[in-house]
Protein backbone atom coordinates (compact mmCIF):
# COMPACT_ATOMS: atom_id res chain seq x y z
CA UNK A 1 0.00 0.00 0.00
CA UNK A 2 1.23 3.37 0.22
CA UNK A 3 2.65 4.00 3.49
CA UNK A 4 4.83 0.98 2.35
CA UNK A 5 5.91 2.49 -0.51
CA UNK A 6 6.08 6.10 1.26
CA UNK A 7 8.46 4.66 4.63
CA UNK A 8 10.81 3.43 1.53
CA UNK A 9 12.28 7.19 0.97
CA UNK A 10 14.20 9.21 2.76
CA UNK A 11 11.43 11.20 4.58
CA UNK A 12 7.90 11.19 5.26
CA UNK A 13 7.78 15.44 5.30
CA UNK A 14 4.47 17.05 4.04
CA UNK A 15 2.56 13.97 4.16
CA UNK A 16 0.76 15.09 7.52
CA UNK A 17 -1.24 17.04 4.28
CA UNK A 18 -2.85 13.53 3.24
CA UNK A 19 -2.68 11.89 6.93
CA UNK A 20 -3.67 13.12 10.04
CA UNK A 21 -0.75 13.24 12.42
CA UNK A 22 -2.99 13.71 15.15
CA UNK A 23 -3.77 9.94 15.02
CA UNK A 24 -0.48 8.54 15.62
CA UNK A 25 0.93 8.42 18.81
CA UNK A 26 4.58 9.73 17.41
CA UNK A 27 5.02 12.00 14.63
CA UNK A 28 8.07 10.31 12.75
CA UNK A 29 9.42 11.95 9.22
CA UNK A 30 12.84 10.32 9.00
CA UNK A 31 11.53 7.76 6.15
CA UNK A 32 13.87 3.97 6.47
CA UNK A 33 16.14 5.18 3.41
CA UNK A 34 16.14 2.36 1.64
CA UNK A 35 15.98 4.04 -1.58
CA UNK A 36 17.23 7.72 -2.18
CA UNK A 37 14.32 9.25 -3.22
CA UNK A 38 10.35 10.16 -2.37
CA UNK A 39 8.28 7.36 -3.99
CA UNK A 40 4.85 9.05 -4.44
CA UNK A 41 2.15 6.57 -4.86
CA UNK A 42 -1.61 7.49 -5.63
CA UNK A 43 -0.48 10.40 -9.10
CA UNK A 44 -3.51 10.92 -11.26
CA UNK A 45 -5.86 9.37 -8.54
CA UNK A 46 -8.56 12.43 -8.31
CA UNK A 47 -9.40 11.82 -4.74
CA UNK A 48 -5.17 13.06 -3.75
CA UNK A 49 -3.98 14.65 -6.96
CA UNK A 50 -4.14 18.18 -5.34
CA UNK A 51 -2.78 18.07 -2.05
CA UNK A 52 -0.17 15.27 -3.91
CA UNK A 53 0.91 17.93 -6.60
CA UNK A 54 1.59 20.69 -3.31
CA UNK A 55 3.61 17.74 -1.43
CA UNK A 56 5.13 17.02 -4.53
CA UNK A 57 6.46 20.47 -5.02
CA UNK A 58 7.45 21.58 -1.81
CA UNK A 59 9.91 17.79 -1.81
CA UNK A 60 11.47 18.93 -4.70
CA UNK A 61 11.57 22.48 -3.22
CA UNK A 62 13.73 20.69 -0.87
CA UNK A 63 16.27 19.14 -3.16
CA UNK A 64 14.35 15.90 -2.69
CA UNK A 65 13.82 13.42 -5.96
CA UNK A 66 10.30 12.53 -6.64
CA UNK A 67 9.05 9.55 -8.10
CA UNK A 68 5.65 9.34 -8.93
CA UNK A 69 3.27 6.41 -9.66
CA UNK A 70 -0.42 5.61 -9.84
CA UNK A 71 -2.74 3.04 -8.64
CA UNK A 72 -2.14 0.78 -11.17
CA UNK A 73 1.98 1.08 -11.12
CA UNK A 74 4.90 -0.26 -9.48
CA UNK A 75 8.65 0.92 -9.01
CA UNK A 76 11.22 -1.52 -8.99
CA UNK A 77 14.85 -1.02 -7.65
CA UNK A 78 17.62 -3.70 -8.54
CA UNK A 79 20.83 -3.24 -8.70
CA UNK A 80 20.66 0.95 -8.07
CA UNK A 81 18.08 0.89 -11.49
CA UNK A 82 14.68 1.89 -11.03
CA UNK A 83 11.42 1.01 -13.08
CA UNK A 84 8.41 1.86 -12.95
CA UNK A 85 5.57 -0.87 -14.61
């Protein structure tokens, strides 16, 4: 799902847009690095494609890398090469 995909980058900042911080104990936006940049599930789903197109900005604002996929996509990362089916 994807907070899976989300916790996959390195950080989880602007996302309390889409998610209600409020509802979680601890507010955490260190994402697990596991890949080195912002995997951003949901694109060109209606219901999030505003507040996803803000988030989306201010991470690259940040010097962040974006990757964005829909509901019907997938990234995969082997060997340091990313695609996206």
């Amino acid at each position: 799902e994807s907070a899976g995909a989300l916790i996959m980058g390195p950080t989880l900042k602007y996302l309390d847009s889409v998610d209600d911080p409020n509802q979680a104990p601890e507010v955490i936006y260190d994402g697990l690095e596991f890949v080195n940049f912002v995997p951003l599930p949901h694109w060109g789903n209606e219901r999030f494609q505003e507040p996803l197109g803000l988030i989306k900005r201010n991470l690259e604002s940040d010097g962040y890398e974006v990757i964005t996929f829909s509901d019907t996509q997938t990234i995969v990362v082997k060997d340091g090469e990313r695609e996206l089916f």
